[in-house]
Protein backbone atom coordinates (compact mmCIF):
# COMPACT_ATOMS: atom_id res chain seq x y z
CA UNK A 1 0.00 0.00 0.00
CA UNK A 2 1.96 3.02 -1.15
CA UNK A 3 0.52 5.42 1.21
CA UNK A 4 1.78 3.41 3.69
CA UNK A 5 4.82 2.61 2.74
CA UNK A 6 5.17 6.68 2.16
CA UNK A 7 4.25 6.98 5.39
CA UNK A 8 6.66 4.84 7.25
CA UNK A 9 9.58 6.20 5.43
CA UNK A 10 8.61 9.30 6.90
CA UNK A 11 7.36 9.37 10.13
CA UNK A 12 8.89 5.39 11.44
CA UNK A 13 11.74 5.55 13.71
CA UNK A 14 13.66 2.21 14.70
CA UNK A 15 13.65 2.10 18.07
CA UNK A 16 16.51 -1.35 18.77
CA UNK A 17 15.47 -4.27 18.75
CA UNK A 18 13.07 -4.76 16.24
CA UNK A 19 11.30 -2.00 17.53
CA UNK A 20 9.60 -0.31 14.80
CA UNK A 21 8.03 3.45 16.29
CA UNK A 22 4.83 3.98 14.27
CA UNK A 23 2.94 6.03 16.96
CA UNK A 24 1.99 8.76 14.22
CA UNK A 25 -0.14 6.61 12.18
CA UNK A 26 -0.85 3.64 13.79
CA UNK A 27 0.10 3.01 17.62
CA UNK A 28 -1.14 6.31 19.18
CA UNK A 29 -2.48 8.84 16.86
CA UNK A 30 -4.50 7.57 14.11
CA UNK A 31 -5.23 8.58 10.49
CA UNK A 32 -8.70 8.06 10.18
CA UNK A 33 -8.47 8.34 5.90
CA UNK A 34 -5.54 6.48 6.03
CA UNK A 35 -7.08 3.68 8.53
CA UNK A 36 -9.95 3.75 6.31
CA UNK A 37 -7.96 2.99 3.17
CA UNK A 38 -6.23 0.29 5.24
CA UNK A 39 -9.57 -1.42 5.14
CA UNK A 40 -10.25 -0.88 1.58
CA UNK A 41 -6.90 -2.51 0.98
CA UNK A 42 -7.65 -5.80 3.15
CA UNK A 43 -11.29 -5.76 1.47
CA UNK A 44 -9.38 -5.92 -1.76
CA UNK A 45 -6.67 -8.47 -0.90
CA UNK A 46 -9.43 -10.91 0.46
CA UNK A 47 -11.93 -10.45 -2.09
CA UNK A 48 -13.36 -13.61 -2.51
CA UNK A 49 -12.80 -15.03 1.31
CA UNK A 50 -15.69 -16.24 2.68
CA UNK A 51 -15.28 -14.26 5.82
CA UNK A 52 -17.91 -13.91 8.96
CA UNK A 53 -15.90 -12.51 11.37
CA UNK A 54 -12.44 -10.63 12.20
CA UNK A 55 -10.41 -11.37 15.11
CA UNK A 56 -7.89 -8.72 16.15
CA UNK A 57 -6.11 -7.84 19.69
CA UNK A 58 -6.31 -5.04 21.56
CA UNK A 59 -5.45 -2.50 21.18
CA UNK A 60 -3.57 -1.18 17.85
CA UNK A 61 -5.13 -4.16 15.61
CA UNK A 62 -8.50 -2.56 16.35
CA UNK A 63 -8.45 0.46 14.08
CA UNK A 64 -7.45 -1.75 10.80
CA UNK A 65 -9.74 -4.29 11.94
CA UNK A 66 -12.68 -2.50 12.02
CA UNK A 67 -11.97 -0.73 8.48
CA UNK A 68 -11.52 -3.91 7.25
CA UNK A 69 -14.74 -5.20 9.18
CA UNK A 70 -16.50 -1.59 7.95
CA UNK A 71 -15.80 -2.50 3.99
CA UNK A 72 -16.60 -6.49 4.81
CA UNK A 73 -19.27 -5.87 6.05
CA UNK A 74 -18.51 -8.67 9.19
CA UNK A 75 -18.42 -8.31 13.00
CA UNK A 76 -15.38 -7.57 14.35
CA UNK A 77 -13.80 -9.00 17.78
CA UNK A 78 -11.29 -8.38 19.73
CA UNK A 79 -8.88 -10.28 22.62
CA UNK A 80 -9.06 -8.44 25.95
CA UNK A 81 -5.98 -8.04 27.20
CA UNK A 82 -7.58 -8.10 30.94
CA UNK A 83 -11.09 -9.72 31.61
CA UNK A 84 -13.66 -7.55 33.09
CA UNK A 85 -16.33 -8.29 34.84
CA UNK A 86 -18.43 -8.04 31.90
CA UNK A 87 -17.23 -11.11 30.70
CA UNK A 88 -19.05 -13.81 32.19
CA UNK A 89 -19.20 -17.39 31.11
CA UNK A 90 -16.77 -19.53 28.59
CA UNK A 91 -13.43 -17.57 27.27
CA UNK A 92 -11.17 -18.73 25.17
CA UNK A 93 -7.27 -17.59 26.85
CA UNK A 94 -4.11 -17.68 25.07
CA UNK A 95 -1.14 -15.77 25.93
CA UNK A 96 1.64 -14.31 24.01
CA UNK A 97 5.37 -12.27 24.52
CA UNK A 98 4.62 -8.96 24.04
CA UNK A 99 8.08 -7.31 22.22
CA UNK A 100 7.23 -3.66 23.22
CA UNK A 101 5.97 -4.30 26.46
CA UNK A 102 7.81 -7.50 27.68
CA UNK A 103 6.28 -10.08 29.11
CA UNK A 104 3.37 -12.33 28.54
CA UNK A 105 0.64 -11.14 27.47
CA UNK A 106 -2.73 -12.43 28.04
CA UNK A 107 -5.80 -12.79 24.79
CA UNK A 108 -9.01 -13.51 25.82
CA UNK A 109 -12.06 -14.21 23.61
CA UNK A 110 -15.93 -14.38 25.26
CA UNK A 111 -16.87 -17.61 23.62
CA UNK A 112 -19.99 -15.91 22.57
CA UNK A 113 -18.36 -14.05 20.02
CA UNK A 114 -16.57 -17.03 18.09
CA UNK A 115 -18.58 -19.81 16.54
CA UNK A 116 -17.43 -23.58 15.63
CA UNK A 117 -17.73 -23.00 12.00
CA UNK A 118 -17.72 -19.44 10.83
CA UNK A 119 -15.04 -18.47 8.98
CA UNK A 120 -12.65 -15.97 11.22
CA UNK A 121 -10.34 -13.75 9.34
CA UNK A 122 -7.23 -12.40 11.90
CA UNK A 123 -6.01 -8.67 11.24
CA UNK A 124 -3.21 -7.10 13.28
CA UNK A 125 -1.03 -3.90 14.05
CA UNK A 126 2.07 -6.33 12.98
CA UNK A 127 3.34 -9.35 11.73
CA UNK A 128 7.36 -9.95 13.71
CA UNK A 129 7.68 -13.34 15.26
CA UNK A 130 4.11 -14.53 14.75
CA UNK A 131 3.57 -15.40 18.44
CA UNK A 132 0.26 -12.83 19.01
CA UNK A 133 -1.15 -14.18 15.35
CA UNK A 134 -0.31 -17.70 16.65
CA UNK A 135 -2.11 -17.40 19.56
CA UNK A 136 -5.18 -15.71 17.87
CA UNK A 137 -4.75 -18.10 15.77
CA UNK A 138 -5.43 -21.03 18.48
CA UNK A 139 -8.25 -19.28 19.59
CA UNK A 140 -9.92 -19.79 16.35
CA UNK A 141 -9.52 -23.29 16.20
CA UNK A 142 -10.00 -23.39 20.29
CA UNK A 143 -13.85 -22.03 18.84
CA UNK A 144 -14.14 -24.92 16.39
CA UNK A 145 -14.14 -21.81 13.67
CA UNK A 146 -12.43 -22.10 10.43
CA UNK A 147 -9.22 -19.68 10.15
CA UNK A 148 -9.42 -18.02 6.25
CA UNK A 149 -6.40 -15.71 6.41
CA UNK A 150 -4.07 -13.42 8.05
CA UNK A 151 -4.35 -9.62 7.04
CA UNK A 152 -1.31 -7.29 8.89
CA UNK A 153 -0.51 -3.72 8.27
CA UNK A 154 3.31 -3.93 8.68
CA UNK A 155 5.30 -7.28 8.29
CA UNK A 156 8.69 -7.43 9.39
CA UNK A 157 10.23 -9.87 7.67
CA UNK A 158 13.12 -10.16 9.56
CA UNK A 159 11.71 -11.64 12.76
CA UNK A 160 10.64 -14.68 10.53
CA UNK A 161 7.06 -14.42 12.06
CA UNK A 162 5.28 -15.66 8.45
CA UNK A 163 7.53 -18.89 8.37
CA UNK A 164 6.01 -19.13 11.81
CA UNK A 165 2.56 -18.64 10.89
CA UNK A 166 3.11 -20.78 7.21
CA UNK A 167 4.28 -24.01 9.87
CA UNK A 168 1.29 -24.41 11.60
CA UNK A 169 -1.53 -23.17 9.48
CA UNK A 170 -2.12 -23.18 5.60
CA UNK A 171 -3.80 -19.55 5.06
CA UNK A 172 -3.07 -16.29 3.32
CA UNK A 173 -1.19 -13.50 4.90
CA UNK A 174 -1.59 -10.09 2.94
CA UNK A 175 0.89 -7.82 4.62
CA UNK A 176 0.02 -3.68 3.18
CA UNK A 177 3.62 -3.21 4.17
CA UNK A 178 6.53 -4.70 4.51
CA UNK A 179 9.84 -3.94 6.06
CA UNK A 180 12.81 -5.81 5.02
CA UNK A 181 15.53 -4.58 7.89
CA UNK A 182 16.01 -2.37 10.47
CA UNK A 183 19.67 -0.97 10.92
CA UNK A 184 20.54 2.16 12.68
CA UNK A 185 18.57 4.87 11.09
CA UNK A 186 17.12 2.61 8.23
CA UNK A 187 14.35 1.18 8.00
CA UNK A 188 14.12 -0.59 4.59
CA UNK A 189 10.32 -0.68 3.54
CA UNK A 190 9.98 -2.73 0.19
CA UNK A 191 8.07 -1.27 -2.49
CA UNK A 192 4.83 -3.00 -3.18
């Protein structure tokens, strides 16, 4: 997505360690047009898909995800990070690192809002080692649902999180950007 791509030439800063700053667009201030074109973007990529529901985790996959759900035309959910108390009866729990925060991080589903058979379609913030979209991606098959494809707005190849992902589970993954290295100053963002 060249906007994108634009964008993160621009405004990304590498913060170490894989760390890829974003907070202009996408972790802390959001772009509303550009969010929205986000979703246009995974519409178009999974044209197609039978798709009856995104999955996403709190709190940066939300935005894309509901763009995405917006132009779908699907239900979007999202993993709590914390249950509250207006979560009563069956969750589904995974946890996962989290790279900017350390730690494990906790994804819970209400199992009202996955189905055994719908077709669940996961969009996220960021694709790096593939340990949140694994464990999103358990959930969906914890819910007897059907997992259709992988939608991310920045990849990072480096971190080898698609070889992850393309191990244990035979979907697409659409990625609107993708970033190739991270050295120093640089952050190489391939053109699309």
């Amino acid at each position: 997505m060249k906007e994108l791509v634009e964008r993160i030439r621009a405004e990304g800063v590498n913060l170490g360690d894989g760390i890829l700053k974003v907070d202009s667009i996408l972790n802390h201030q959001l772009d509303p047009q550009l969010m929205a074109n986000m979703g246009a973007a995974f519409a178009q990529r999974f044209a197609g898909t039978a798709v009856d529901r995104i999955l996403t985790a709190e709190i940066s996959g939300i935005a894309p995800a509901l763009m995405a759900g917006i132009e779908m035309n699907v239900p979007v959910v999202y993993a709590r990070k914390r249950k509250p108390i207006t979560m009563s009866g069956p969750v589904f729990l995974e946890t996962a690192p989290s790279h900017t925060k350390g730690g494990e991080t906790l994804l819970l589903v209400s199992a009202e809002f996955l189905s055994a058979g719908e077709n669940v379609l996961i969009i996220d913030d960021f694709l790096a080692t593939g340990k949140t979209l694994l464990a999103l991606s358990r959930i969906v098959y914890s819910a007897g649902a059907n997992l259709v494809g992988v939608g991310v707005v920045v990849e990072k190849t480096f971190e080898g999180g698609r070889a992850a992902m393309r191990a244990n589970y035979d979907v697409p993954i659409h990625a609107l950007a993708t970033i190739s290295a991270m050295t120093g100053d640089t952050i190489t963002v391939l053109d699309e």
